[in-house]
Protein backbone atom coordinates (compact mmCIF):
# COMPACT_ATOMS: atom_id res chain seq x y z
CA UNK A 1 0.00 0.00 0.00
CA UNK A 2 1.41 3.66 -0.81
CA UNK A 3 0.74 5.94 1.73
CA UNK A 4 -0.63 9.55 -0.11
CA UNK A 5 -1.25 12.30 2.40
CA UNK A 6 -2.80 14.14 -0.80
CA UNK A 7 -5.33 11.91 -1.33
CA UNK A 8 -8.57 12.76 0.41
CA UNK A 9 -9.60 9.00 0.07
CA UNK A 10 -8.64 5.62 0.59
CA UNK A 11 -8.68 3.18 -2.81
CA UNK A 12 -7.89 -0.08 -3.40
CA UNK A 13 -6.94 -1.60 -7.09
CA UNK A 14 -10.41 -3.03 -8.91
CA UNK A 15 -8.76 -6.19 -9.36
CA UNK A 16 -8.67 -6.87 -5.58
CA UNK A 17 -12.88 -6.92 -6.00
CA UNK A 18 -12.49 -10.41 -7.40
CA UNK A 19 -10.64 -11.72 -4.40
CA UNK A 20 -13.26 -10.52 -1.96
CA UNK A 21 -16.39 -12.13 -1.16
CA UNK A 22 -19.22 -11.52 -2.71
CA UNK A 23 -21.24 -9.42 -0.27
CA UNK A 24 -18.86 -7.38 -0.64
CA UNK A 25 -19.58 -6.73 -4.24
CA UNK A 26 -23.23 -6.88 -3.43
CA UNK A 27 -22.69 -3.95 -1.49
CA UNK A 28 -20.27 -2.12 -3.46
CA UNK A 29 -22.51 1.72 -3.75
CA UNK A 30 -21.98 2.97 -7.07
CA UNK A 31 -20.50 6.51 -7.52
CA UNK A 32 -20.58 9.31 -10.37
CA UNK A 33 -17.39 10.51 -10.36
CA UNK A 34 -13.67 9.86 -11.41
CA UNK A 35 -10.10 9.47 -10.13
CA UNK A 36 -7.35 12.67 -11.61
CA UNK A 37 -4.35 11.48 -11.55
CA UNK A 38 -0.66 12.25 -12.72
CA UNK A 39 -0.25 13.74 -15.65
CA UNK A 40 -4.06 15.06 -15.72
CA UNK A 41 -5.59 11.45 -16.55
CA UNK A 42 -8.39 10.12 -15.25
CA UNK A 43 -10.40 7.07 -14.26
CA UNK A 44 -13.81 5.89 -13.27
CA UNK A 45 -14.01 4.76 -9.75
CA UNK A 46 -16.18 1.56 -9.59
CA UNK A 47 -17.92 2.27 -6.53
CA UNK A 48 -17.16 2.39 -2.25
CA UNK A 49 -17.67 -0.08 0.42
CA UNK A 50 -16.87 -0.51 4.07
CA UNK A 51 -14.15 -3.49 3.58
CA UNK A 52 -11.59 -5.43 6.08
CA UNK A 53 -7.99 -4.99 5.52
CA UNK A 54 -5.07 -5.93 7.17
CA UNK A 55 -1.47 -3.98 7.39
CA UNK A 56 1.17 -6.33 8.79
CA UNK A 57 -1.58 -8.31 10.85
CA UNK A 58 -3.32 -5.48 12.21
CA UNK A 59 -7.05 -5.29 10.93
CA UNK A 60 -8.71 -2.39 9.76
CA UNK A 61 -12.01 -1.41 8.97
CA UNK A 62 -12.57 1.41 6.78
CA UNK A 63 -14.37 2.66 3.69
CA UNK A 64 -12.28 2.29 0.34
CA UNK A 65 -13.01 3.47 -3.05
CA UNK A 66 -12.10 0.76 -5.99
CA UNK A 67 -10.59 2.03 -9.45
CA UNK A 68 -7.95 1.21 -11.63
CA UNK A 69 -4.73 2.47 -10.35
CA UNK A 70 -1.05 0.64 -10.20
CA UNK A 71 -0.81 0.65 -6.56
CA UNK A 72 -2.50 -2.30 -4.76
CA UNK A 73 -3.50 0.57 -2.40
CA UNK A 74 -3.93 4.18 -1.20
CA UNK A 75 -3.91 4.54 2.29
CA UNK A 76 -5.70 8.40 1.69
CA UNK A 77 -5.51 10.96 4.64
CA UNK A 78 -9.14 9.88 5.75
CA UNK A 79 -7.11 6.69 6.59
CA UNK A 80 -4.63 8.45 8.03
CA UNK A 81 -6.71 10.73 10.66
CA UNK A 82 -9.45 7.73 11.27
CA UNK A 83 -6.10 5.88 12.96
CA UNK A 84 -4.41 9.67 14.18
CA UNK A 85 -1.33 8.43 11.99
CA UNK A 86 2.25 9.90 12.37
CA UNK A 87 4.55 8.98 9.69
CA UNK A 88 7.89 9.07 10.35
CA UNK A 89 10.35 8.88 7.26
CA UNK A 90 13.15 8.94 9.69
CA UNK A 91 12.28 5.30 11.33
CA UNK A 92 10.65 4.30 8.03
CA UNK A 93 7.50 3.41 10.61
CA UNK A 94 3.58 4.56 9.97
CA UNK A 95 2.46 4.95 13.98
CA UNK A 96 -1.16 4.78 14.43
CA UNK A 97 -3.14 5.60 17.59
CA UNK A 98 0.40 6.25 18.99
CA UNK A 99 0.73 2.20 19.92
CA UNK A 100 0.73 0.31 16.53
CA UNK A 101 4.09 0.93 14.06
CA UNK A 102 3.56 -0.32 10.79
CA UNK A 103 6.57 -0.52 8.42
CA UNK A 104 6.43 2.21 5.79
CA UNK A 105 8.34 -0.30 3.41
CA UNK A 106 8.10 -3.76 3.05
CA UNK A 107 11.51 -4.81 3.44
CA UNK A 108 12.82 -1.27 4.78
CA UNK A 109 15.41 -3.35 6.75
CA UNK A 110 16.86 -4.14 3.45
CA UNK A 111 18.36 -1.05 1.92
CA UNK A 112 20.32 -1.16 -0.66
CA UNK A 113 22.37 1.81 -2.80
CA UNK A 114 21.78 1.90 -6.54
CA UNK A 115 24.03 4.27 -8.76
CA UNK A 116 21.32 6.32 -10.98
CA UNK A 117 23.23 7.80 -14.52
CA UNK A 118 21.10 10.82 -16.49
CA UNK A 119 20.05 8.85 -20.07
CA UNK A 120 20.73 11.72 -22.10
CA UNK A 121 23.45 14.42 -22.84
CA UNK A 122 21.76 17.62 -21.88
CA UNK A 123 22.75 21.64 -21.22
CA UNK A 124 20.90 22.82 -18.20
CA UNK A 125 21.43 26.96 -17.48
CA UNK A 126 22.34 28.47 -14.24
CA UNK A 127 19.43 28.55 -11.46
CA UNK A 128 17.08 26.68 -13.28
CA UNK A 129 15.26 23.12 -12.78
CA UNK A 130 14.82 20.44 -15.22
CA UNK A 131 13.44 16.74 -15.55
CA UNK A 132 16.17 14.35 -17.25
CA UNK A 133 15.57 10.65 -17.52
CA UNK A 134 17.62 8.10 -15.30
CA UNK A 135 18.90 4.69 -15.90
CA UNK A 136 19.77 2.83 -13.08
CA UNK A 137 23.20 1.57 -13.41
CA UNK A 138 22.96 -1.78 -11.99
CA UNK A 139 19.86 -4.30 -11.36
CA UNK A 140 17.61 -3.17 -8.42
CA UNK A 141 16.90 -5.37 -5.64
CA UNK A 142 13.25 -4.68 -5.29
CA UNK A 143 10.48 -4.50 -7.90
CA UNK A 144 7.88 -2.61 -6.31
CA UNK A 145 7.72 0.65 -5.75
CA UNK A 146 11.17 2.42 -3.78
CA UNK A 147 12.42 5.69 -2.56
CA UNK A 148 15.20 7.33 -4.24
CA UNK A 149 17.26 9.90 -2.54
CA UNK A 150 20.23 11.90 -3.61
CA UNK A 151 23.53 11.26 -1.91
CA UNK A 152 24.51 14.79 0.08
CA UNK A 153 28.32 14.02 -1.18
CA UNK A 154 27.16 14.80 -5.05
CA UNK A 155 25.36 17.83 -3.92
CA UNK A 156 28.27 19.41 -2.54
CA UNK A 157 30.49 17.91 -5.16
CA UNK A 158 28.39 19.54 -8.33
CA UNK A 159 26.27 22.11 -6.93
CA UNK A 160 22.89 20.49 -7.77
CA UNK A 161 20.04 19.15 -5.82
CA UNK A 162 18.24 16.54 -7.09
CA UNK A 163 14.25 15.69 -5.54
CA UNK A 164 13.36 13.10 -3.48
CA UNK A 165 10.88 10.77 -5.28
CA UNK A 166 9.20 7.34 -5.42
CA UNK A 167 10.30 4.74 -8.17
CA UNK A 168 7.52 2.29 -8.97
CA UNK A 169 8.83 -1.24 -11.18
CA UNK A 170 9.36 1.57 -14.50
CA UNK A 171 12.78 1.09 -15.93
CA UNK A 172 13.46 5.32 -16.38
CA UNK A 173 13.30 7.21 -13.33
CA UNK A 174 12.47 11.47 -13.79
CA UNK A 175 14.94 13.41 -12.12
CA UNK A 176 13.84 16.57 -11.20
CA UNK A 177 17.10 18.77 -11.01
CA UNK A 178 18.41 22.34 -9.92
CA UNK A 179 21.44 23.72 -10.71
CA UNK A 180 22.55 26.33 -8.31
CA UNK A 181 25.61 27.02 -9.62
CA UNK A 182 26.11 30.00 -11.77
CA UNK A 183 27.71 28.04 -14.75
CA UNK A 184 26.15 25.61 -17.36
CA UNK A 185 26.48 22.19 -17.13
């Protein structure tokens, strides 16, 4: 499950419809309205229904909206204040109720350094920001979806700072990129 503090709901993939009993499909309340998502697309939800879930063997109850997105999952920030969630990136932990800590990733006790190269020969100009395509240099470990962070050694070495942001199982990763320096590069 991603955890998106900018979205106002909770979803769940459509496919995971077929894997739940069928009262719950029975029940599923049909809605007039669709899901925006990056880059301005959209999709039709499928409808909402009050569902079980579990996060590492905790059970939740909590109304989820079903459409087709990549994610298995969407914990939205009704989610998030229902259970008075406090992420901390720091521990890589989601605390809820201020008792339960949920892992933010699954195996965030296995982190691993990948070497990210920009695809392309490209000018950027002083003070301004860009998106250049990556290649990872070597095989990832994981699959799924992964954090990618810029080492602080290659800011102060080239004057640049690069943006945090979430790989999912694509094989070119955006960089978003600023060049503070005053010379091109």
């Amino acid at each position: 499950m991603l955890v998106d503090t900018g979205a106002t709901i909770t979803i769940l993939r459509s496919d995971i419809l077929s894997h739940l009993p069928n009262y719950v499909t029975e029940h599923l309340e049909k809605v007039n309205t669709n899901l925006l998502m990056e880059p301005g697309e959209s999709t039709p939800f499928l409808g909402k229904c009050k569902v079980e879930f579990h996060l590492y063997d905790e059970p939740f109850q909590h109304e989820v909206w079903f459409a087709d997105i990549l994610n298995e999952g969407i914990l939205g920030f009704d989610f998030l204040a229902k259970y008075r969630c406090d992420i901390s990136v720091k521990d890589y932990n989601l605390t809820m109720d201020n008792t339960t800590k949920i892992p933010l990733f699954a195996s965030c006790m296995d982190k691993s350094c990948c070497r990210i190269v920009i695809g392309e020969t490209t000018t950027v100009n002083p003070y301004t920001k860009v998106i250049l395509t990556g290649i990872p240099s070597n095989v990832l470990s994981r699959s799924e979806s992964m954090m990618i962070e810029p080492s602080e050694r290659f800011t102060e070495k080239n004057h640049m700072l690069l943006a945090r942001l979430l790989k999912n199982d694509r094989k070119h990763i955006p960089l978003r990129r600023l060049d503070a320096s005053q010379i091109n590069l």
